[in-house]
Protein backbone atom coordinates (compact mmCIF):
# COMPACT_ATOMS: atom_id res chain seq x y z
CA UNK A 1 96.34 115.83 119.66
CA UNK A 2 97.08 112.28 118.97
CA UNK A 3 94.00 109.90 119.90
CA UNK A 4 95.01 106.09 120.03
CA UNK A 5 92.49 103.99 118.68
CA UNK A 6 90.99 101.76 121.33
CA UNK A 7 92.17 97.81 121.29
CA UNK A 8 90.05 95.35 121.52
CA UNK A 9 91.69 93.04 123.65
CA UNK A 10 92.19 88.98 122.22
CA UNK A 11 90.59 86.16 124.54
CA UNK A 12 92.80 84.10 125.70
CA UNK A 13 91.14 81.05 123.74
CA UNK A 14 91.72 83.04 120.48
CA UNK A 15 95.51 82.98 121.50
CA UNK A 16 95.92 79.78 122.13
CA UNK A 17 93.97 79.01 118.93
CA UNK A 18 96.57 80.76 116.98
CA UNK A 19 99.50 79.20 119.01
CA UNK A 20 98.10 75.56 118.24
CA UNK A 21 97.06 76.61 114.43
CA UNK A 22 100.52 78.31 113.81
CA UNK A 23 102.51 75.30 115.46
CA UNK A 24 100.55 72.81 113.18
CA UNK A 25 101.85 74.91 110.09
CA UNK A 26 104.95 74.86 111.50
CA UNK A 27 104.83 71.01 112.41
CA UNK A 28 104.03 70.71 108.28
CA UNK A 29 107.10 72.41 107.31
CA UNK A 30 109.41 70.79 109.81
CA UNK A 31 107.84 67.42 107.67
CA UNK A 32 108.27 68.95 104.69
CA UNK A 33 112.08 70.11 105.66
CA UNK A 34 112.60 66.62 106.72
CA UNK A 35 110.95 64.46 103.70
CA UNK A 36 113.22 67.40 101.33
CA UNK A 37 116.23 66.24 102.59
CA UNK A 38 116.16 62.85 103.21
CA UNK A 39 113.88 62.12 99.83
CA UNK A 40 116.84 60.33 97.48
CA UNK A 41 116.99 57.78 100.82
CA UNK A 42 113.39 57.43 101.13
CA UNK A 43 112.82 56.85 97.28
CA UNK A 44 115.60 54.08 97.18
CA UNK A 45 113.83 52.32 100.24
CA UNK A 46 110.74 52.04 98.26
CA UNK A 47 108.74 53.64 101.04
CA UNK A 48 104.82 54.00 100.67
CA UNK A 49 103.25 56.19 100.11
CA UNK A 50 105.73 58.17 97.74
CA UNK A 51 107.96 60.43 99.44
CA UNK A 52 107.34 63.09 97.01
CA UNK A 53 103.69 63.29 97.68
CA UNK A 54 104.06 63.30 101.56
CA UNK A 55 106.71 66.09 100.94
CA UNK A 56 103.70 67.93 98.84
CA UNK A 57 101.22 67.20 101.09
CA UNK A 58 103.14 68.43 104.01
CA UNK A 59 104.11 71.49 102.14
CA UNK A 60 100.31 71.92 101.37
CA UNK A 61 98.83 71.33 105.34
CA UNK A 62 101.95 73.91 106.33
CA UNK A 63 100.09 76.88 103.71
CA UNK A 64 97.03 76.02 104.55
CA UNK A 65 97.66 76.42 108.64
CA UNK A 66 99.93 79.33 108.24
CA UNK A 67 97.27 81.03 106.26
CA UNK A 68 94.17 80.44 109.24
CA UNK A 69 96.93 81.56 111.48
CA UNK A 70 96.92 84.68 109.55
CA UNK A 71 93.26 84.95 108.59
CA UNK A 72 92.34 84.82 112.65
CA UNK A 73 95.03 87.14 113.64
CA UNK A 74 93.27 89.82 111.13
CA UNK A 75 90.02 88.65 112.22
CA UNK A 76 88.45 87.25 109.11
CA UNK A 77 85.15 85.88 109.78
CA UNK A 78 84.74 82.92 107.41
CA UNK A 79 88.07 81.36 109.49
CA UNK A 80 85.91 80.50 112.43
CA UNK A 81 84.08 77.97 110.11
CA UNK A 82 86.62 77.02 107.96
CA UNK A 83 89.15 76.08 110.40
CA UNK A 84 87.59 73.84 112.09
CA UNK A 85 86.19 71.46 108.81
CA UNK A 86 90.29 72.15 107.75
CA UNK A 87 91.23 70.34 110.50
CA UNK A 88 88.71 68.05 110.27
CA UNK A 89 90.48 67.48 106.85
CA UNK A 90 93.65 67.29 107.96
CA UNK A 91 92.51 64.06 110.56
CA UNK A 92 91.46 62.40 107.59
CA UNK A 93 94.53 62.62 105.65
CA UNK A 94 96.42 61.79 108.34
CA UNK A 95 94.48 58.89 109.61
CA UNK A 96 94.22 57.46 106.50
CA UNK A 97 97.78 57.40 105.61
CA UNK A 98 98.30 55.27 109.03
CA UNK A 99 95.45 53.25 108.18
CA UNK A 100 96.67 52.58 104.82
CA UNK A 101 100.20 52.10 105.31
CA UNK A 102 101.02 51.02 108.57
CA UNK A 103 102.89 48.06 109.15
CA UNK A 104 103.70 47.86 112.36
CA UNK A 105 100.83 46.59 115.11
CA UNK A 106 102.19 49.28 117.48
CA UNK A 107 101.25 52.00 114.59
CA UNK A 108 98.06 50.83 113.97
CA UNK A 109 97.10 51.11 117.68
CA UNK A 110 98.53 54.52 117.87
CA UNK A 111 95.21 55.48 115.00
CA UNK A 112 93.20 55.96 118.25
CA UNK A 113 95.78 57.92 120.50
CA UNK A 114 95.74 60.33 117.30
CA UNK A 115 92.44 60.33 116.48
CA UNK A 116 91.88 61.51 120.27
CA UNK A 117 93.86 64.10 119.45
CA UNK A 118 92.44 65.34 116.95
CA UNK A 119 89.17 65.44 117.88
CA UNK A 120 90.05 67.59 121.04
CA UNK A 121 91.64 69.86 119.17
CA UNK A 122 88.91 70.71 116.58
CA UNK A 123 86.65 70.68 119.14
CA UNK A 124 88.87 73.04 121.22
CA UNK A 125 89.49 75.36 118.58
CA UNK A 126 85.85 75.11 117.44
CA UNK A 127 84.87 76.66 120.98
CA UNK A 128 87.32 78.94 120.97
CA UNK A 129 86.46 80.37 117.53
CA UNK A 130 82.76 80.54 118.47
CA UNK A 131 82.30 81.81 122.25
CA UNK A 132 81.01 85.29 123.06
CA UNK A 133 84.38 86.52 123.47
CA UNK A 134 85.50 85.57 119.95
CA UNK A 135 82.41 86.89 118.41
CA UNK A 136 83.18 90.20 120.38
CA UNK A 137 86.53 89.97 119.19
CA UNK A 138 85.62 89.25 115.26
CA UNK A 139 82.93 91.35 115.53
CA UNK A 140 85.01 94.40 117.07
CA UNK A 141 87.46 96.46 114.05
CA UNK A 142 90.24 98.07 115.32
């Protein structure tokens, strides 16, 4: 007699978590792709900061989202606190390389359309990662 083992359904904030948390990773990546093939143009423009290190950086953020995508999807605890300070990370960088480099007056105002951004979604996925449904669901081993 085969017996299925019973599964423990996902909340839909959990999904959507992953989606946004997998499409950031892949968001890095498409960067990274980008700044790769376009670097020998970049590098004779003199742009700042240094193409390489954006292309490292992005390569970096891309790992690091791919891998909480992963670590939710198996249910790993220490994601639902990690993640969120991550991201919280990840608004730094970025804010800082628009506050530092910007040159454009139209960029610079754009620092608090992103940093909107931002905040909503760490606060999002902060709630989503920490409700009673995701504690059931990190909680429950299937």
């Amino acid at each position: 007699m085969d017996e299925a083992l019973p599964e423990t359904s996902r909340p839909r904030s959990v999904t959507l978590a992953l989606w946004g948390v997998f499409l950031l990773g892949v968001w890095n990546f498409g960067r990274a792709l980008a700044l790769g093939q376009q670097m020998d143009l970049l590098r004779e423009l003199t742009i700042q900061p240094d193409p390489r290190f954006r292309f490292i950086m992005a390569l970096i953020w891309g790992f690091v989202f791919i891998g909480f995508w992963w670590f939710v999807r198996r249910k790993r605890p220490f994601a639902r606190k990690l993640l969120p300070l991550s991201l919280i990370l990840y608004t730094v960088y970025e804010l800082s390389l628009t506050i530092l480099f910007a040159q454009t007056f139209l960029a610079k105002q754009a620092i608090w359309l992103n940093l909107g951004f931002y905040l909503l979604l760490t606060l999002f996925i902060t709630w989503a990662l920490n409700r009673t449904a995701a504690n059931n669901y990190f909680t429950n081993k299937s």
